[in-house]
Protein backbone atom coordinates (compact mmCIF):
# COMPACT_ATOMS: atom_id res chain seq x y z
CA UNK A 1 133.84 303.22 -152.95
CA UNK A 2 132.31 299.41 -152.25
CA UNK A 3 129.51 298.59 -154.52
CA UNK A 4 127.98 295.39 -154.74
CA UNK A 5 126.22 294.47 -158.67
CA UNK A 6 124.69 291.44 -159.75
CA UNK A 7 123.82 290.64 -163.27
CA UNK A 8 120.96 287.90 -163.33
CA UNK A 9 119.20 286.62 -166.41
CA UNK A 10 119.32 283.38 -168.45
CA UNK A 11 121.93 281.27 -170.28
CA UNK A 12 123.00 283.15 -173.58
CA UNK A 13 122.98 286.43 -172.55
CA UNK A 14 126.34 286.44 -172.15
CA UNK A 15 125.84 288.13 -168.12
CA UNK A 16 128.89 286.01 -167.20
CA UNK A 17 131.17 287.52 -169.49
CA UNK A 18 129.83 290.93 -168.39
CA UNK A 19 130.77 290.55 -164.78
CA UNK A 20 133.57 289.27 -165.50
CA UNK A 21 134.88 291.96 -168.42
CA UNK A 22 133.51 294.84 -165.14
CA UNK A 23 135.51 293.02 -162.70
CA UNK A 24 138.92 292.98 -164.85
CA UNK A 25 137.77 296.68 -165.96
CA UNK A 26 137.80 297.60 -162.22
CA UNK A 27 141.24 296.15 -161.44
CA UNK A 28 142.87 297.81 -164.74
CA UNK A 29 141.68 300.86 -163.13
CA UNK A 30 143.27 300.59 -160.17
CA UNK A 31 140.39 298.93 -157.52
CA UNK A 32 139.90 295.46 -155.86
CA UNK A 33 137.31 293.59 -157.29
CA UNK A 34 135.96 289.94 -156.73
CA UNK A 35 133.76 288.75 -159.36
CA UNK A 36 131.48 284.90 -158.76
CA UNK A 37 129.03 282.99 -160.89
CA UNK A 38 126.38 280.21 -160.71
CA UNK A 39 124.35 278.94 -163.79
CA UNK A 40 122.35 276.00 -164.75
CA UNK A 41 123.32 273.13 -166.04
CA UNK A 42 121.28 273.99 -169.51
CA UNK A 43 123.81 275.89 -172.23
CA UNK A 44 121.55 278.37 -172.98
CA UNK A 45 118.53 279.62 -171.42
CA UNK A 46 118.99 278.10 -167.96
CA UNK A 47 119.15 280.77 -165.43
CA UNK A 48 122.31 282.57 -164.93
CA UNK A 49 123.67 285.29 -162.83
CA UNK A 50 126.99 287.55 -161.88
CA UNK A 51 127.97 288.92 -158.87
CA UNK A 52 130.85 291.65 -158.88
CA UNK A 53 132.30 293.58 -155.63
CA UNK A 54 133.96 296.95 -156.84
CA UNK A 55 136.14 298.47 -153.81
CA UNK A 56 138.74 300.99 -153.40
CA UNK A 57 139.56 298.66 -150.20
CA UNK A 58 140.31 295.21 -149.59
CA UNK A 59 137.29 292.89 -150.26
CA UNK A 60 137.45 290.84 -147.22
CA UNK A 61 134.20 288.60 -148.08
CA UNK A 62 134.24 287.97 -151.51
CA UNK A 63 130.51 286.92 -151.58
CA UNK A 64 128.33 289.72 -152.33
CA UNK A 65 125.20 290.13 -149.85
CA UNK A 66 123.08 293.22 -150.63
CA UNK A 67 123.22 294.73 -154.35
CA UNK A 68 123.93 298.49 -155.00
CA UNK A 69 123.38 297.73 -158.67
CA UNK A 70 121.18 294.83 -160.10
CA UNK A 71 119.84 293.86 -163.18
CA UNK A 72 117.30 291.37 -164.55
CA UNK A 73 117.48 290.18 -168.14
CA UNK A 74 114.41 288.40 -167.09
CA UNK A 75 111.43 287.53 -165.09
CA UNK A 76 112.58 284.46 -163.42
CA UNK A 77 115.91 286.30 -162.53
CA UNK A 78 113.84 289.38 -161.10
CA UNK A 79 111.55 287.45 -159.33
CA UNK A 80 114.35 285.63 -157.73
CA UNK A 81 116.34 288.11 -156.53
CA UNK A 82 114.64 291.29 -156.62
CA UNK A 83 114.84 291.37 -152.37
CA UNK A 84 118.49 291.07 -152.42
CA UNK A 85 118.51 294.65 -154.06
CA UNK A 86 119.53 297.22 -150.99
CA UNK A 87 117.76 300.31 -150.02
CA UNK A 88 117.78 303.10 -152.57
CA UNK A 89 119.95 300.74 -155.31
CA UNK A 90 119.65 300.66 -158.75
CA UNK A 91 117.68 298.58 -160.31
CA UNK A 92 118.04 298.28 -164.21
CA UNK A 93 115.31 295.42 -165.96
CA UNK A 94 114.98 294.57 -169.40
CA UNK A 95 111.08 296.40 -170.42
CA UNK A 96 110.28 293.64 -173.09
CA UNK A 97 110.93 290.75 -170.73
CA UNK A 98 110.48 292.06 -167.31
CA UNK A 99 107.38 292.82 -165.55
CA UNK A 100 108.10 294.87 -162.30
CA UNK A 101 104.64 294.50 -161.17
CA UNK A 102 104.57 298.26 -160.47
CA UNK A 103 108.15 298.46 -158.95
CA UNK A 104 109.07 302.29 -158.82
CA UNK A 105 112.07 301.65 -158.12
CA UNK A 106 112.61 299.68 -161.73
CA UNK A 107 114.59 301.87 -164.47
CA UNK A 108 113.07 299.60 -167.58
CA UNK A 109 115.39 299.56 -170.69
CA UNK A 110 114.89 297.80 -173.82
CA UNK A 111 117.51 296.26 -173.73
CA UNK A 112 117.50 293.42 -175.59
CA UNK A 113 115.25 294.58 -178.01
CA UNK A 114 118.33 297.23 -179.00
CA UNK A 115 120.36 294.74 -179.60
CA UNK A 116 118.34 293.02 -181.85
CA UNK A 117 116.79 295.83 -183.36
CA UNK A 118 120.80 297.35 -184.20
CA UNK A 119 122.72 294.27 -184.35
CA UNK A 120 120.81 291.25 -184.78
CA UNK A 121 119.35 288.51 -183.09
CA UNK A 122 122.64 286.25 -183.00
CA UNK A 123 124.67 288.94 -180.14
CA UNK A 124 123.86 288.79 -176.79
CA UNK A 125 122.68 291.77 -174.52
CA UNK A 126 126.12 291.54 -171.76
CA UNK A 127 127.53 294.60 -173.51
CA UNK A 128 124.68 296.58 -174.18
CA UNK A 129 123.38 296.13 -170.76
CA UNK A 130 127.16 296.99 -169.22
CA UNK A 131 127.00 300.46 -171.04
CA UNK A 132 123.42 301.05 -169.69
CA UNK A 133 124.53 300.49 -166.29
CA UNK A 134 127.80 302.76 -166.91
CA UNK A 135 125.38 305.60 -168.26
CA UNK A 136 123.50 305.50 -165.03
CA UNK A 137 126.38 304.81 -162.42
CA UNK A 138 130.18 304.79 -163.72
CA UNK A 139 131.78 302.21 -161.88
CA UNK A 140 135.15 302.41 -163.24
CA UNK A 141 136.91 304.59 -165.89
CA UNK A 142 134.66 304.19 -169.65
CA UNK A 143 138.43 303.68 -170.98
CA UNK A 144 139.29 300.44 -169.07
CA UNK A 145 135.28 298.72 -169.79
CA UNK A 146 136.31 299.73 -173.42
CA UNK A 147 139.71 298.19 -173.48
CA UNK A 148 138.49 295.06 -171.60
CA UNK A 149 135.23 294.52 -173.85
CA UNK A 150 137.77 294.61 -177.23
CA UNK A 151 140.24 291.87 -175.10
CA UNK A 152 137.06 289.62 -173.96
CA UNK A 153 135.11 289.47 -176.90
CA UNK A 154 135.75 287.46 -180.40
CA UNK A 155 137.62 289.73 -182.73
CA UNK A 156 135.33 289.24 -185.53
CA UNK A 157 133.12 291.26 -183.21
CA UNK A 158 135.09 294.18 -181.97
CA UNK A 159 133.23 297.07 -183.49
CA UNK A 160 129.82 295.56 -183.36
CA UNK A 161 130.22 295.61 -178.95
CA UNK A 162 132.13 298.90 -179.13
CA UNK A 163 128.99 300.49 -181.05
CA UNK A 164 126.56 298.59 -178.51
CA UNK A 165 129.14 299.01 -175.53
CA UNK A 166 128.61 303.13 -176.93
CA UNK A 167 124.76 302.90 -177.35
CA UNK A 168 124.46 301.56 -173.95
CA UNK A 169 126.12 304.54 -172.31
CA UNK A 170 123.05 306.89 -174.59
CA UNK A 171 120.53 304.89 -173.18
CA UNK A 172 121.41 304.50 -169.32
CA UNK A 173 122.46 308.45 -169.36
CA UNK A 174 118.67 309.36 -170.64
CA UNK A 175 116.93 307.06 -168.29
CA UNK A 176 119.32 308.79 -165.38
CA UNK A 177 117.10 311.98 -165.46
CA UNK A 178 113.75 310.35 -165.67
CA UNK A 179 111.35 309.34 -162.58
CA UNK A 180 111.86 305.47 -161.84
CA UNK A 181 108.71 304.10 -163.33
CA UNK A 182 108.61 301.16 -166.21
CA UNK A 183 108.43 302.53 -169.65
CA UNK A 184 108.86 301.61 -173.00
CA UNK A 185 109.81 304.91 -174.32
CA UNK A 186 113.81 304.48 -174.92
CA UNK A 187 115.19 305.62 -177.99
CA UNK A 188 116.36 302.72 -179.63
């Protein structure tokens, strides 16, 4: 296996933490990974993005060039690096804050709106949005995401991210069977 995933979005949405809680996941299961980061200089809401490499080999370039897996948290992220996607990848965007401008390819999932809807408007989408992507492509053993999400995230808010973490999965498995076409239509 060698998959390349970025997670792009804004400031706040914790994507950072999420490719770096995949990227420890991946090595606790037994694969190389490499994860790298840019984001702006604002705290939140600048634009922000993850790139992990996954590989059952060694990673001999740790910079990631053409995603298997990439999802957009948000338009500017989308718009910015929707080309870097490769031929028949995945691409996961958020439906409320994404417009794919008739992208097939897009698998739309409300994300965010989940997690606000289920746990408020204070938690950020990274763990949510890691389960959706597990649901449509498992990357590394559900065990070893699990473990790592309860070691990277603040104690006070184990269960909350186990329940999203668990929700995630639901909705990325029930998107897996339908045509790629933007829709609002997720069970939240």
């Amino acid at each position: 296996m060698y998959k390349e995933i970025r997670l792009a979005g804004s400031g706040g949405q914790g994507l950072i933490t999420a490719g770096v809680i995949l990227a420890e996941a991946a090595i606790a299961g037994g694969h190389e990974a490499v994860q790298t980061q840019s984001y702006g200089p604002e705290a939140r809401g600048g634009a922000s993005r993850a790139d992990v490499i996954i590989s059952d080999e060694a990673i001999l370039y740790p910079k990631a060039r053409k995603f298997d897996i990439f999802l957009a948290l948000t338009q500017e992220a989308y718009d910015k690096f929707r080309g870097d996607l490769a031929p028949g990848g995945l691409l996961i965007i958020d439906s409320d804050l994404v417009d794919p401008a008739g992208d097939r390819g897009a698998k739309a999932v409300p994300i965010t709106a989940a997690v606000k809807k289920n746990f408020g408007e204070r938690m950020p989408p990274n763990v949510m949005a890691l389960g959706v992507i597990h649901g449509m492509m498992p990357l590394v053993a559900e065990r070893k995401l699990l473990d790592t999400v309860k070691n990277r995230v603040p104690q006070k808010s184990v269960d909350k991210n186990v329940k999203a973490f668990k929700m995630g999965i639901k909705m990325g498995k029930a998107f897996v069977d339908q045509p790629a076409a933007p829709s609002n239509d997720a069970d939240l």
